[in-house]
C-alpha atoms as a PDB file:
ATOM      1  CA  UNK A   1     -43.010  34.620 -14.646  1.00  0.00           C
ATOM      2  CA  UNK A   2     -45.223  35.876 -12.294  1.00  0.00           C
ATOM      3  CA  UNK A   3     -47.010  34.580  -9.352  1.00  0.00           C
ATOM      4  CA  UNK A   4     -50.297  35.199  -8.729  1.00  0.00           C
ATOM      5  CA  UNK A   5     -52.083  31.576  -7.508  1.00  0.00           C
ATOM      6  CA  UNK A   6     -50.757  28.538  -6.573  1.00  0.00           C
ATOM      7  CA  UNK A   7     -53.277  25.401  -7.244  1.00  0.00           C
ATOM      8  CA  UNK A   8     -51.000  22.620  -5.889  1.00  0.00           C
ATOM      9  CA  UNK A   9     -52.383  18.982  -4.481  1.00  0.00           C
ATOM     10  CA  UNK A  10     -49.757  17.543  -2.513  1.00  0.00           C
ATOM     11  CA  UNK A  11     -49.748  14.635  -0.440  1.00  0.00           C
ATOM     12  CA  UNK A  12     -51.073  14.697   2.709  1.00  0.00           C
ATOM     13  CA  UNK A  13     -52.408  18.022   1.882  1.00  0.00           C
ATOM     14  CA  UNK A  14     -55.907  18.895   4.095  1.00  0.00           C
ATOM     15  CA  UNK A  15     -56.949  22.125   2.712  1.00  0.00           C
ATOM     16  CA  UNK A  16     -55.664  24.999   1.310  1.00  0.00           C
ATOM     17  CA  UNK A  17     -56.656  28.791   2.045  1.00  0.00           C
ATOM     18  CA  UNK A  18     -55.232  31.925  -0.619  1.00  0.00           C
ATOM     19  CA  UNK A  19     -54.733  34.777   2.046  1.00  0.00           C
ATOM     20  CA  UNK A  20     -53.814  38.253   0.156  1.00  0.00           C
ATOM     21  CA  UNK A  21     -50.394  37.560  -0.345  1.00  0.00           C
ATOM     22  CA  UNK A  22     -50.000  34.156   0.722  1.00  0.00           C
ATOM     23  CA  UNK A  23     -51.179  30.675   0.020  1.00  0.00           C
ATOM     24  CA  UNK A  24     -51.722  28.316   2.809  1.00  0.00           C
ATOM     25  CA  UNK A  25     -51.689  24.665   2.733  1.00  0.00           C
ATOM     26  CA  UNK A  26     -53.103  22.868   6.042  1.00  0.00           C
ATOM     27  CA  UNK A  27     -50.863  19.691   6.877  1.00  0.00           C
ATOM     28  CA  UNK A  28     -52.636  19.013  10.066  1.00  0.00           C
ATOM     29  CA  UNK A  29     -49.582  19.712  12.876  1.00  0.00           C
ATOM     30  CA  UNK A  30     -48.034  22.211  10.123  1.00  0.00           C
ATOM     31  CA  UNK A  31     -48.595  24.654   7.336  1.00  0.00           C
ATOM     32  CA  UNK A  32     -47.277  25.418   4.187  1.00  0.00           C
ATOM     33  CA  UNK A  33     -46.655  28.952   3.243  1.00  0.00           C
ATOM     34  CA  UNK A  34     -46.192  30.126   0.198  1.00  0.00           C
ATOM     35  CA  UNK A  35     -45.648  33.883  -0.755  1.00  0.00           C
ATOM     36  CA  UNK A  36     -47.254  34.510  -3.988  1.00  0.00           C
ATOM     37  CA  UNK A  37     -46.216  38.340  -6.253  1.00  0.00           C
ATOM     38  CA  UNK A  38     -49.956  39.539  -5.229  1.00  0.00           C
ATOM     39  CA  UNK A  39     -49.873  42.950  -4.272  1.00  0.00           C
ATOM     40  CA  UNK A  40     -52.546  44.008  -1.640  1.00  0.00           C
ATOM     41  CA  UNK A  41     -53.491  47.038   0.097  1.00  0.00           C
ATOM     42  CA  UNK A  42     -56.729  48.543   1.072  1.00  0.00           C
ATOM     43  CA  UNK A  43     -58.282  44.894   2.076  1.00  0.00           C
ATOM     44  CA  UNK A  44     -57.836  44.345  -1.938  1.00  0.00           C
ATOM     45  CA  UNK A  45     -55.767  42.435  -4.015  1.00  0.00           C
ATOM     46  CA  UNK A  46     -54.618  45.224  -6.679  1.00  0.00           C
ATOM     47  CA  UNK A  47     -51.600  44.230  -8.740  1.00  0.00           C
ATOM     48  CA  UNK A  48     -48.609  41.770  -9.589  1.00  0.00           C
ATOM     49  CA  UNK A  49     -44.758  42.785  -8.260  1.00  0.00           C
ATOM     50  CA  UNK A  50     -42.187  40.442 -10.178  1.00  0.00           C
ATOM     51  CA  UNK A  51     -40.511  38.571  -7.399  1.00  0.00           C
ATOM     52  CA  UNK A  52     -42.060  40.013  -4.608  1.00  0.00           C
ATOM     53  CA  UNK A  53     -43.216  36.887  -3.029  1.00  0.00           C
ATOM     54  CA  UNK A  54     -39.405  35.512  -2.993  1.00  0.00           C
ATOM     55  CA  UNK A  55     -38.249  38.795  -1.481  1.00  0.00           C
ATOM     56  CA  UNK A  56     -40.571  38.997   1.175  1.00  0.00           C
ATOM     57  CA  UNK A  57     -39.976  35.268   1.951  1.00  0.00           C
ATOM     58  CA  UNK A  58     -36.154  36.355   2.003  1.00  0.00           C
ATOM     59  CA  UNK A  59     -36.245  39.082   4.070  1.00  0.00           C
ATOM     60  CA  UNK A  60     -38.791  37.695   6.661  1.00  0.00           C
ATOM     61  CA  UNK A  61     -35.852  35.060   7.116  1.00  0.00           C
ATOM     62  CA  UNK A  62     -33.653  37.217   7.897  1.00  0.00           C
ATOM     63  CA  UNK A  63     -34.988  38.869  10.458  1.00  0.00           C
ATOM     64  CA  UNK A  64     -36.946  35.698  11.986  1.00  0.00           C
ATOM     65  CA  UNK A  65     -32.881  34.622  12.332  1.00  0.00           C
ATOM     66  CA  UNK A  66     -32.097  37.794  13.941  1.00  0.00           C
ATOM     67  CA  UNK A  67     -34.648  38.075  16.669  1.00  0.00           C
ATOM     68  CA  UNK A  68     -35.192  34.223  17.481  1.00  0.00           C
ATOM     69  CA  UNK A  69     -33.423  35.354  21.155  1.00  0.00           C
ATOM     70  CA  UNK A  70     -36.268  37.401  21.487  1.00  0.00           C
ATOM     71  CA  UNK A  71     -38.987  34.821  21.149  1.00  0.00           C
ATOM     72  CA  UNK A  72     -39.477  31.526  19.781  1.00  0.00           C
ATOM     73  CA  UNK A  73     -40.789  31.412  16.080  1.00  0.00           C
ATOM     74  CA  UNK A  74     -43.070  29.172  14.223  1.00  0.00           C
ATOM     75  CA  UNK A  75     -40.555  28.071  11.264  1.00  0.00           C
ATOM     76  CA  UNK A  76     -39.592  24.760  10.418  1.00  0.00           C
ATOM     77  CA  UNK A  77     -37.755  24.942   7.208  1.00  0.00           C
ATOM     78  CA  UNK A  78     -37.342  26.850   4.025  1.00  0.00           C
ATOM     79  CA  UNK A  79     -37.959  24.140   0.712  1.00  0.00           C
ATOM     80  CA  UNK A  80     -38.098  27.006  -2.034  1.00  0.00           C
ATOM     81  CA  UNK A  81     -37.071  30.566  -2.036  1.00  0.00           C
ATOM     82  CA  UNK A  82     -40.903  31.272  -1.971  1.00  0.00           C
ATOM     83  CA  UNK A  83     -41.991  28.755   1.002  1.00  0.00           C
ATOM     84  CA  UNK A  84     -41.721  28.645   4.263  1.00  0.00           C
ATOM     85  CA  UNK A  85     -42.667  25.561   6.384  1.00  0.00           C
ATOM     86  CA  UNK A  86     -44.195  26.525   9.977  1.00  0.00           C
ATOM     87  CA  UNK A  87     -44.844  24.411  12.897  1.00  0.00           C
ATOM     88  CA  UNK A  88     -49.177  25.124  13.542  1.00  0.00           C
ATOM     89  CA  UNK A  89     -50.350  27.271  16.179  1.00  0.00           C
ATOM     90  CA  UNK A  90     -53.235  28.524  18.117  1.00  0.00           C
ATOM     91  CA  UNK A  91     -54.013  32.252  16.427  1.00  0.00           C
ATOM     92  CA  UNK A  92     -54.368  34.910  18.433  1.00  0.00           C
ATOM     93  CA  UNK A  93     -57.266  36.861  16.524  1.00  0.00           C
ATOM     94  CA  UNK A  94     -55.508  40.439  16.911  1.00  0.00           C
ATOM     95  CA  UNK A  95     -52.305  41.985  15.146  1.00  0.00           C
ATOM     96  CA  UNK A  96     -50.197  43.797  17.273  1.00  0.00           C
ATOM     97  CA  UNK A  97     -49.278  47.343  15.387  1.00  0.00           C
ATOM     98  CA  UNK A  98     -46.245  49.440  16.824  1.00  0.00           C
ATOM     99  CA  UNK A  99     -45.693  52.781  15.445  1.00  0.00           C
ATOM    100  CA  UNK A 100     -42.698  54.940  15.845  1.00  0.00           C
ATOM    101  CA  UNK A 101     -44.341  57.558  13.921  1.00  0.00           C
ATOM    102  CA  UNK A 102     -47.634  59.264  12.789  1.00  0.00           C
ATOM    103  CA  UNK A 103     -48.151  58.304   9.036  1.00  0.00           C
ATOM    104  CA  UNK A 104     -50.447  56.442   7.018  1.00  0.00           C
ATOM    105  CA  UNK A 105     -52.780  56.191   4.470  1.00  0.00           C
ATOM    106  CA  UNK A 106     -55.698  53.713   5.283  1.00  0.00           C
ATOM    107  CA  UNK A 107     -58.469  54.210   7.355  1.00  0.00           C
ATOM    108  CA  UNK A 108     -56.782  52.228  10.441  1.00  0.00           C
ATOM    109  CA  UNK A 109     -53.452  54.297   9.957  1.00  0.00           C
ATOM    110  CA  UNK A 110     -52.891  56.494  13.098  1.00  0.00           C
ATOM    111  CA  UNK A 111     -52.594  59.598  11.021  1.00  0.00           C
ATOM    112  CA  UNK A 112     -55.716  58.926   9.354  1.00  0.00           C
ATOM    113  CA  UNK A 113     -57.659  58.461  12.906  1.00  0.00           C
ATOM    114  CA  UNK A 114     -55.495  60.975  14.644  1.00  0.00           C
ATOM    115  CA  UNK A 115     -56.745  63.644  11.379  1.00  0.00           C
ATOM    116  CA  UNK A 116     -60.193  62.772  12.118  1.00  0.00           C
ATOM    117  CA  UNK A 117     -59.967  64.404  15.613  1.00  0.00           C
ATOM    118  CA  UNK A 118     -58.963  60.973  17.698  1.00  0.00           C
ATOM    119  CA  UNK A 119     -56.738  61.521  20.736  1.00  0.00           C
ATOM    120  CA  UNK A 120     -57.177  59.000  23.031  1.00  0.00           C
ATOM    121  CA  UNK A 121     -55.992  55.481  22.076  1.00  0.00           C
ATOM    122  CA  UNK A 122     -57.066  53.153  25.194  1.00  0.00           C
ATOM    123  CA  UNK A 123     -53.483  52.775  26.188  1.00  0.00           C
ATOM    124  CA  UNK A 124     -52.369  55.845  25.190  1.00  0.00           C
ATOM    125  CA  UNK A 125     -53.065  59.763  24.328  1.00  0.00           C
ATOM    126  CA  UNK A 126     -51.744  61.857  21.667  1.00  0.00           C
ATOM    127  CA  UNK A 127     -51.329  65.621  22.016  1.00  0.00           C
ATOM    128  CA  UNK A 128     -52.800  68.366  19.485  1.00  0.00           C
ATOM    129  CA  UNK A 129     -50.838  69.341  16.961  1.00  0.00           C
ATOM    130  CA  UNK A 130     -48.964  66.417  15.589  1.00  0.00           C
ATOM    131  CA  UNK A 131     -47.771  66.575  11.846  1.00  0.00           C
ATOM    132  CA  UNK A 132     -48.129  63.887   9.392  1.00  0.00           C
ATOM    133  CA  UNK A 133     -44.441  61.536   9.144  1.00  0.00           C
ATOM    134  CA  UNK A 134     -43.601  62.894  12.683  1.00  0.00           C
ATOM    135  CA  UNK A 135     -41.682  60.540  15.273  1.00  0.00           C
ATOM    136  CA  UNK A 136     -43.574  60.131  18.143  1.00  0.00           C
ATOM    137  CA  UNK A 137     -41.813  60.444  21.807  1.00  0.00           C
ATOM    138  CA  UNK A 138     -42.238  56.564  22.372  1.00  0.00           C
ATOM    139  CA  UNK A 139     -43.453  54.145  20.337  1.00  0.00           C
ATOM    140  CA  UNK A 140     -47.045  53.229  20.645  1.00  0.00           C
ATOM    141  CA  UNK A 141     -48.959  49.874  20.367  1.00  0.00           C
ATOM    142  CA  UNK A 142     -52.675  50.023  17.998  1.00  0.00           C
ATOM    143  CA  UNK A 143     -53.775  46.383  17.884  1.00  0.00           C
ATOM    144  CA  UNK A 144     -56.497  45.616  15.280  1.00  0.00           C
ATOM    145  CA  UNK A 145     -58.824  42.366  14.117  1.00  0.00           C
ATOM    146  CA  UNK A 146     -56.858  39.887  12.613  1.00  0.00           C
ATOM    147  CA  UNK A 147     -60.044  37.672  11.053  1.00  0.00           C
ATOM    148  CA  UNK A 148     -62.882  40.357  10.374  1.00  0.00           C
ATOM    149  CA  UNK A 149     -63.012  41.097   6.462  1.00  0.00           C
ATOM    150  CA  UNK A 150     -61.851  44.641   7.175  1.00  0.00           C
ATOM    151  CA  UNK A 151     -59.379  45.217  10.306  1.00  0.00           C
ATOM    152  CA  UNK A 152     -60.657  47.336  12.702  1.00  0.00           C
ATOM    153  CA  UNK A 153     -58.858  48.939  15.172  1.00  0.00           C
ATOM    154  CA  UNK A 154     -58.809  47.863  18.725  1.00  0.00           C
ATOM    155  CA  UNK A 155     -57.561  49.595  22.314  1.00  0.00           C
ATOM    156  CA  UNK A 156     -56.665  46.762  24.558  1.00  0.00           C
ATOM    157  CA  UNK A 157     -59.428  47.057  26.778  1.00  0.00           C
ATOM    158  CA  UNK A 158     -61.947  46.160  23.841  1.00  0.00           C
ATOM    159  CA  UNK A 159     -59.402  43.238  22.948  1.00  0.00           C
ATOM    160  CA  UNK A 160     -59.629  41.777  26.387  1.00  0.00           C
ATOM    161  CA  UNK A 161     -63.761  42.449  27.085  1.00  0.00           C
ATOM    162  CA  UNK A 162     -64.144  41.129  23.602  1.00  0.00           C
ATOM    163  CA  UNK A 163     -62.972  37.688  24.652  1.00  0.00           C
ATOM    164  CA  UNK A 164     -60.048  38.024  21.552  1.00  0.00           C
ATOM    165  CA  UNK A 165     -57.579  37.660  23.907  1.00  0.00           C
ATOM    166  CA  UNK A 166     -56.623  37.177  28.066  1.00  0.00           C
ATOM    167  CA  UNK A 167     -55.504  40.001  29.796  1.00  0.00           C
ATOM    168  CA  UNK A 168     -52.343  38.181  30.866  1.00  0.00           C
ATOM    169  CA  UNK A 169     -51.612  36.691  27.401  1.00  0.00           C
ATOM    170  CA  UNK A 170     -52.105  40.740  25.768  1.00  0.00           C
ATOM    171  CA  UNK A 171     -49.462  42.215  28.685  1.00  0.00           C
ATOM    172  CA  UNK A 172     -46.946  39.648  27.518  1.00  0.00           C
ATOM    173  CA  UNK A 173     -47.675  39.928  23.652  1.00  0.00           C
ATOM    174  CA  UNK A 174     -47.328  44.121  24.269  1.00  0.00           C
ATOM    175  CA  UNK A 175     -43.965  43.050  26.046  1.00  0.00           C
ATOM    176  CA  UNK A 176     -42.775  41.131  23.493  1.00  0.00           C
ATOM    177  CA  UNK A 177     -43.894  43.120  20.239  1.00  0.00           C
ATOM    178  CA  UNK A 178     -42.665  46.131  22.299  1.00  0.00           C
ATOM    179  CA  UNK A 179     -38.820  44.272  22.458  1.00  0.00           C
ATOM    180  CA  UNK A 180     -38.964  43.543  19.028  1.00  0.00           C
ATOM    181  CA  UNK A 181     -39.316  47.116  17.619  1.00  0.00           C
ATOM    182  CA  UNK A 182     -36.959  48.444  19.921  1.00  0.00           C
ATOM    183  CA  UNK A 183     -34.268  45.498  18.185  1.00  0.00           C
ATOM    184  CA  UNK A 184     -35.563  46.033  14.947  1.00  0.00           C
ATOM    185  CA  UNK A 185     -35.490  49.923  15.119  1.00  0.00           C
ATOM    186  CA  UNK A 186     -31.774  49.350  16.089  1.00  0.00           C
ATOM    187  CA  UNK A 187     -30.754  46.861  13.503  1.00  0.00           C
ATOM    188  CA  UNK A 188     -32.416  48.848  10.465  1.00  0.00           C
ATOM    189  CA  UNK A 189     -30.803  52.239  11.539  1.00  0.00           C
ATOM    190  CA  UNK A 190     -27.596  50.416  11.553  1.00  0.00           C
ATOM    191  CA  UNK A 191     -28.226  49.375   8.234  1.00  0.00           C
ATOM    192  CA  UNK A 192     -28.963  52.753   6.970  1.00  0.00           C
ATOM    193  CA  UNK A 193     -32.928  52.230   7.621  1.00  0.00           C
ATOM    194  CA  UNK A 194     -35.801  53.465   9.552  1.00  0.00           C
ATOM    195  CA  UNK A 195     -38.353  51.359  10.701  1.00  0.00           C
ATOM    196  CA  UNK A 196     -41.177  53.113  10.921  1.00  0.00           C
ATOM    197  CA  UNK A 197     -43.908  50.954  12.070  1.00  0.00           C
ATOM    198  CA  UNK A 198     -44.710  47.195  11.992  1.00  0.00           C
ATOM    199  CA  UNK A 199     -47.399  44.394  12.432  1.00  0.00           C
ATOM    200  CA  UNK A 200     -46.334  41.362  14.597  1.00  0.00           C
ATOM    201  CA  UNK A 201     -48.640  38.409  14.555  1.00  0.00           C
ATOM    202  CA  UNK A 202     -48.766  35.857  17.384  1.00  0.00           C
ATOM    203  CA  UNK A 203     -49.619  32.078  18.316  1.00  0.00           C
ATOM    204  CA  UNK A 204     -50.158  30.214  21.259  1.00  0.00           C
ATOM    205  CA  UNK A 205     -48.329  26.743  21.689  1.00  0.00           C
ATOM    206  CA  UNK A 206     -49.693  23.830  23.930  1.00  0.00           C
ATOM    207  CA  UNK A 207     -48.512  25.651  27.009  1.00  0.00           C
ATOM    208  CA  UNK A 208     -50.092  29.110  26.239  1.00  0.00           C
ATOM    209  CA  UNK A 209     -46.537  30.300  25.605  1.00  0.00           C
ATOM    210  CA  UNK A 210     -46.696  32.970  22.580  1.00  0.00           C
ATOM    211  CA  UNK A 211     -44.796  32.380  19.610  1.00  0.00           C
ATOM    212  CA  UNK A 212     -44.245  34.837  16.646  1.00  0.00           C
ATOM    213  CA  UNK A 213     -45.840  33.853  13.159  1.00  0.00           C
ATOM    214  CA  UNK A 214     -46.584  34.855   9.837  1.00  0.00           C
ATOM    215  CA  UNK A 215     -44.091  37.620   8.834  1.00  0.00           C
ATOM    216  CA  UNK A 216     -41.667  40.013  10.731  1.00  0.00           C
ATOM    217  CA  UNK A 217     -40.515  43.591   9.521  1.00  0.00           C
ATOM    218  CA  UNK A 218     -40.941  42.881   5.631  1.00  0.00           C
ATOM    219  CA  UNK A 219     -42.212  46.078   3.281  1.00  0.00           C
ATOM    220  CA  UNK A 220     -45.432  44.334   3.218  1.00  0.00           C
ATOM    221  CA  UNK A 221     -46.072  44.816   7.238  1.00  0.00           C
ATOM    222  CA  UNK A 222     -43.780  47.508   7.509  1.00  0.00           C
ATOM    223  CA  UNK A 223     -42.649  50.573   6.656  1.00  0.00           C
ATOM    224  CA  UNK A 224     -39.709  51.506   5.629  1.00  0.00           C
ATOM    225  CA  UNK A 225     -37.651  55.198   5.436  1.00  0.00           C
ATOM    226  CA  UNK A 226     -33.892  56.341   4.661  1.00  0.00           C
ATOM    227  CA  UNK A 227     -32.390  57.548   8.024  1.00  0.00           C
ATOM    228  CA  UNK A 228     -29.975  60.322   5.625  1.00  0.00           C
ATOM    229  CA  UNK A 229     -32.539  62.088   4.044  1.00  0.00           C
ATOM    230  CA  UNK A 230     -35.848  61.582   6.431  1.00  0.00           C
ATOM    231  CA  UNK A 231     -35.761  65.097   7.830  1.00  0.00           C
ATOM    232  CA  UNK A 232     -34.982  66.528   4.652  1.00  0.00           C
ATOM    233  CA  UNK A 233     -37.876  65.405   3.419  1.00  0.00           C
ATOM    234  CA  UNK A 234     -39.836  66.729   6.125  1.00  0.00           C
ATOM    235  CA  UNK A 235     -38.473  70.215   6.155  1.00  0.00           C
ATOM    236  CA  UNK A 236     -39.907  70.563   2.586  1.00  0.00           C
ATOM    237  CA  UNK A 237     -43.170  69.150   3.836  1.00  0.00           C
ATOM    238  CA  UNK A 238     -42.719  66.023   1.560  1.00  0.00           C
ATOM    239  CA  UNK A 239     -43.595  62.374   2.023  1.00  0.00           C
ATOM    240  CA  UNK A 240     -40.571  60.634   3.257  1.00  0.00           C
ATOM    241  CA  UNK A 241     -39.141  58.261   0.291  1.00  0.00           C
ATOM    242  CA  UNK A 242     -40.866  54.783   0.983  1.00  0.00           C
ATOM    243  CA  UNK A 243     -38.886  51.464   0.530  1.00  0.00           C
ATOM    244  CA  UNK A 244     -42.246  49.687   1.257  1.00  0.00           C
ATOM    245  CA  UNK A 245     -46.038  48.723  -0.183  1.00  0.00           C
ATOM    246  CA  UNK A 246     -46.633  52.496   0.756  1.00  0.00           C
ATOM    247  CA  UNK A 247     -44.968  53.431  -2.513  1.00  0.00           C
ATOM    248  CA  UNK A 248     -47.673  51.770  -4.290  1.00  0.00           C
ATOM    249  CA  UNK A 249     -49.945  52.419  -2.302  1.00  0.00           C
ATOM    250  CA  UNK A 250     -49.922  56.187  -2.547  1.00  0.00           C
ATOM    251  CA  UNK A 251     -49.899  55.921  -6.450  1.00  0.00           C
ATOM    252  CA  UNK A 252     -53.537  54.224  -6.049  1.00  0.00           C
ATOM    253  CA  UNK A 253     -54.766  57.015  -3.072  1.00  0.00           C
ATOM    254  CA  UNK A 254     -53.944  59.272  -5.970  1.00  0.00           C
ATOM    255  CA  UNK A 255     -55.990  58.191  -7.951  1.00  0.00           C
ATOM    256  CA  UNK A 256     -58.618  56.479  -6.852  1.00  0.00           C
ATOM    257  CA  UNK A 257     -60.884  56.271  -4.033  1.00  0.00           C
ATOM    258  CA  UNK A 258     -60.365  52.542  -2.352  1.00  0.00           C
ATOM    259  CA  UNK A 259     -63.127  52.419   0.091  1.00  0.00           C
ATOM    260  CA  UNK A 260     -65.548  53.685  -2.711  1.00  0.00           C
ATOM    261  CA  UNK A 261     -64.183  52.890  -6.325  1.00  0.00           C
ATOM    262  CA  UNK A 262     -64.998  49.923  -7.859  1.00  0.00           C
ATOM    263  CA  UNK A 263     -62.415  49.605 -10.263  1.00  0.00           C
ATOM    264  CA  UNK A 264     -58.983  50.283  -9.316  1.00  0.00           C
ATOM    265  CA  UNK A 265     -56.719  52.157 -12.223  1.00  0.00           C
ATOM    266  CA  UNK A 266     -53.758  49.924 -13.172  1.00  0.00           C
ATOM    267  CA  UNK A 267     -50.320  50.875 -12.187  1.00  0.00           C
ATOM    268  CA  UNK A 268     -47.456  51.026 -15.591  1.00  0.00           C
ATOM    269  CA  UNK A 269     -45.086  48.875 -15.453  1.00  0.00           C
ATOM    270  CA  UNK A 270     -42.141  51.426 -14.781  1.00  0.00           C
ATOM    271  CA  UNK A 271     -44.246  51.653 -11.494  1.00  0.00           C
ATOM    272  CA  UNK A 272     -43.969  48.249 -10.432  1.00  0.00           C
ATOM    273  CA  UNK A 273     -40.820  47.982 -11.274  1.00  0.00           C
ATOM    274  CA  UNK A 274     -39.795  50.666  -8.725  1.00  0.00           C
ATOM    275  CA  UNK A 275     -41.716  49.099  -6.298  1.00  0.00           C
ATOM    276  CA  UNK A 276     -39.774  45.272  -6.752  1.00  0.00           C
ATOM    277  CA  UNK A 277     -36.237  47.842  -7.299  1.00  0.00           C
ATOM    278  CA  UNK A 278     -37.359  49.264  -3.704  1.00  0.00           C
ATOM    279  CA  UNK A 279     -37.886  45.880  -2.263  1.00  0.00           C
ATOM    280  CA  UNK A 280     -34.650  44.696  -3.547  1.00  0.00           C
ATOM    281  CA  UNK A 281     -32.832  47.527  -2.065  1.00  0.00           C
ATOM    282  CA  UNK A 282     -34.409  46.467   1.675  1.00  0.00           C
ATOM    283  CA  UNK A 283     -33.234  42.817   1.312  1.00  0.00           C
ATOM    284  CA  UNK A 284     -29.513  43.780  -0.040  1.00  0.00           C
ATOM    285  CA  UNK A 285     -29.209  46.569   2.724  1.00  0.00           C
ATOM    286  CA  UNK A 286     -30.526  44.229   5.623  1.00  0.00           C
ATOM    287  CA  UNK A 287     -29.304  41.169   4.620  1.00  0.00           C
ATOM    288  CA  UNK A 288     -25.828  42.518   3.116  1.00  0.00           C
ATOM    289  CA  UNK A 289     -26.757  40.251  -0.016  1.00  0.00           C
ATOM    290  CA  UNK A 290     -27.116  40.596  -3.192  1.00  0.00           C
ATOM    291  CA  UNK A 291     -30.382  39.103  -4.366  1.00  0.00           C
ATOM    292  CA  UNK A 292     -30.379  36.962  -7.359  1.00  0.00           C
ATOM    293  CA  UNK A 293     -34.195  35.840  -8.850  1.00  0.00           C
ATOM    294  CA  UNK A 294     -34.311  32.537  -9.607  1.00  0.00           C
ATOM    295  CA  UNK A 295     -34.558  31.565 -12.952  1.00  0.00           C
ATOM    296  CA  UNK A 296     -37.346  29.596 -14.766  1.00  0.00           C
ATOM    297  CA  UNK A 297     -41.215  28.524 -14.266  1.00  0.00           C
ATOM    298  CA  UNK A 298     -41.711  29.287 -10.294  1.00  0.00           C
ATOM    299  CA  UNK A 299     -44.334  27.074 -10.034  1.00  0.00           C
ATOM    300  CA  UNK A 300     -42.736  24.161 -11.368  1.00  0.00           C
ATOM    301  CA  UNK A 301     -39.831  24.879  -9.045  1.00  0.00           C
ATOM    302  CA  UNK A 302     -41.820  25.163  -5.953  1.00  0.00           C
ATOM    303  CA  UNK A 303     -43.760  21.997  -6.492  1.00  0.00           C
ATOM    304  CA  UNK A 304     -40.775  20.039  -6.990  1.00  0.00           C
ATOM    305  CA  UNK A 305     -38.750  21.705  -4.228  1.00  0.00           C
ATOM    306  CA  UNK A 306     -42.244  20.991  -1.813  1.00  0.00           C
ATOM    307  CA  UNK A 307     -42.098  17.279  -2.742  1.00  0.00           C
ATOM    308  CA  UNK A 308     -38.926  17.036  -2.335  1.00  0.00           C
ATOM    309  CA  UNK A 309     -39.350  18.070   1.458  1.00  0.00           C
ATOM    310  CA  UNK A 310     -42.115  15.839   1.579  1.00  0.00           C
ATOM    311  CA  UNK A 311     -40.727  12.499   0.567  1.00  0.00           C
ATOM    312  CA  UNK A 312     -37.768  13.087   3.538  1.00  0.00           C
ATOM    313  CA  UNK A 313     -40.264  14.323   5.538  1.00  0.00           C
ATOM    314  CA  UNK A 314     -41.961  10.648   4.986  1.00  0.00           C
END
């Protein structure tokens, strides 16, 4: 059964906001997240991946496990294989983009900005030439709008003057979301993975001290490449196999145009089915387990798993 909106009234409950892929419940001091199987890409909601909502919540885990040296996160607890519980946070209204390489599809990729004749990047410049899937000397940081309807990319100089965020608080969020690529780039090439690029999202806690939130290095807000056959692939001037939403999302780019089209074309099922087979394969290679979908009505589960939590909570 798949997930595609949660309707839920628990107690204590203040309000409840569907984000693309996630549902959030307001508990005052905390929130409950829950990762639903929506499938969204071009600032649209555009199809239904069995499972995807438990592997995402899996893998995030993982990784929120791995770099917790690094910086502190915002989890509290994990009730259901779909739902994370997260201590609240002050926002900051930016997401902090590293890329490793110059790819992309959407119209705040850095290929598709870099294509358009864009060299200078506020913090950085690229050099003519560059070829689409190329690594790039040293990674590079492209923050965007976190609450706009459509992100829009940002140099840090616009993100400070804007009032989005303090100079000091951006230097140490660059610092930080700079460290965690480096670790993450490490661990998935270990693992037989490239990381190619990432979003990290931030909060600020009481003393102004940042703390990672939302998700970290899962195929929704990453991408994902095989280190053994990468250069292969780019020798015969193909796209690098994608173990990420980029799989899916170059099936719609295909066919449709996103920014323009009205109605999206809907994907077969063999298609989605590679996508959740591709998703699996990140969580088993990372995680070095075997991932085993729960059983039964997920909704039901969920709900009893969430009261559960709440009662000891009480």
């Amino acid at each position: 059964m798949l997930i595609d909106n949660t309707d839920f009234h628990f107690p204590g409950q203040m309000a409840v906001y569907h984000g693309k892929v996630r549902d959030v419940y307001d508990f005052d001091d905390s929130l409950l997240l829950i990762a639903t199987d929506r499938y969204s890409a071009f600032d649209r909601n555009l199809a239904l991946v069995q499972h995807k909502g438990e592997l995402l919540t899996g893998i995030s885990r993982w990784w929120f496990e791995q770099t917790s040296p690094i910086v502190k996160n915002h989890i509290k607890s994990y009730p259901d294989p779909n739902v994370a519980w997260v201590k609240k946070y002050k926002v900051l209204p930016i997401e902090m983009i590293v890329r490793g390489y110059i790819t992309g599809v959407t119209n705040t990729s850095l290929w598709h900005t870099y294509s358009q004749g864009q060299r200078e990047y506020g913090n950085f410049n690229l050099p003519d030439g560059l070829h689409k899937n190329q690594k790039l000397p040293t990674p590079v940081l492209t923050p965007t709008t976190k609450f706009e309807k459509y992100d829009r990319p940002l140099t840090p100089q616009e993100a400070v003057a804007e009032g989005l965020v303090e100079a000091g608080v951006w230097e140490k969020a660059k610092e930080i979301a700079l460290e965690l690529f480096k670790f993450g780039k490490k661990t998935a090439e270990a693992k037989g993975l490239i990381l190619v690029d990432t979003k990290y999202e931030f909060g600020l806690d009481d003393q102004n001290n940042l703390v990672l939130i939302d998700e970290i290095h899962t195929p929704d807000s990453s991408r994902y490449w095989h280190v053994d056959n990468y250069q292969q692939q780019i020798d015969k001037n193909e796209e690098p196999d994608n173990y990420d939403k980029e799989y899916l999302r170059l099936w719609f780019k295909a066919r449709f145009d996103p920014y323009n089209d009205t109605t999206p074309p809907t994907p077969p099922v063999e298609v989605l089915d590679e996508l959740r087979r591709r998703y699996i394969y990140v969580y088993e290679r990372l995680s070095g387990q075997k991932f085993t979908p729960n059983d039964g009505d997920p909704l039901l589960r969920i709900k009893k798993n969430v009261l559960k939590a709440l009662n000891k909570k009480g």
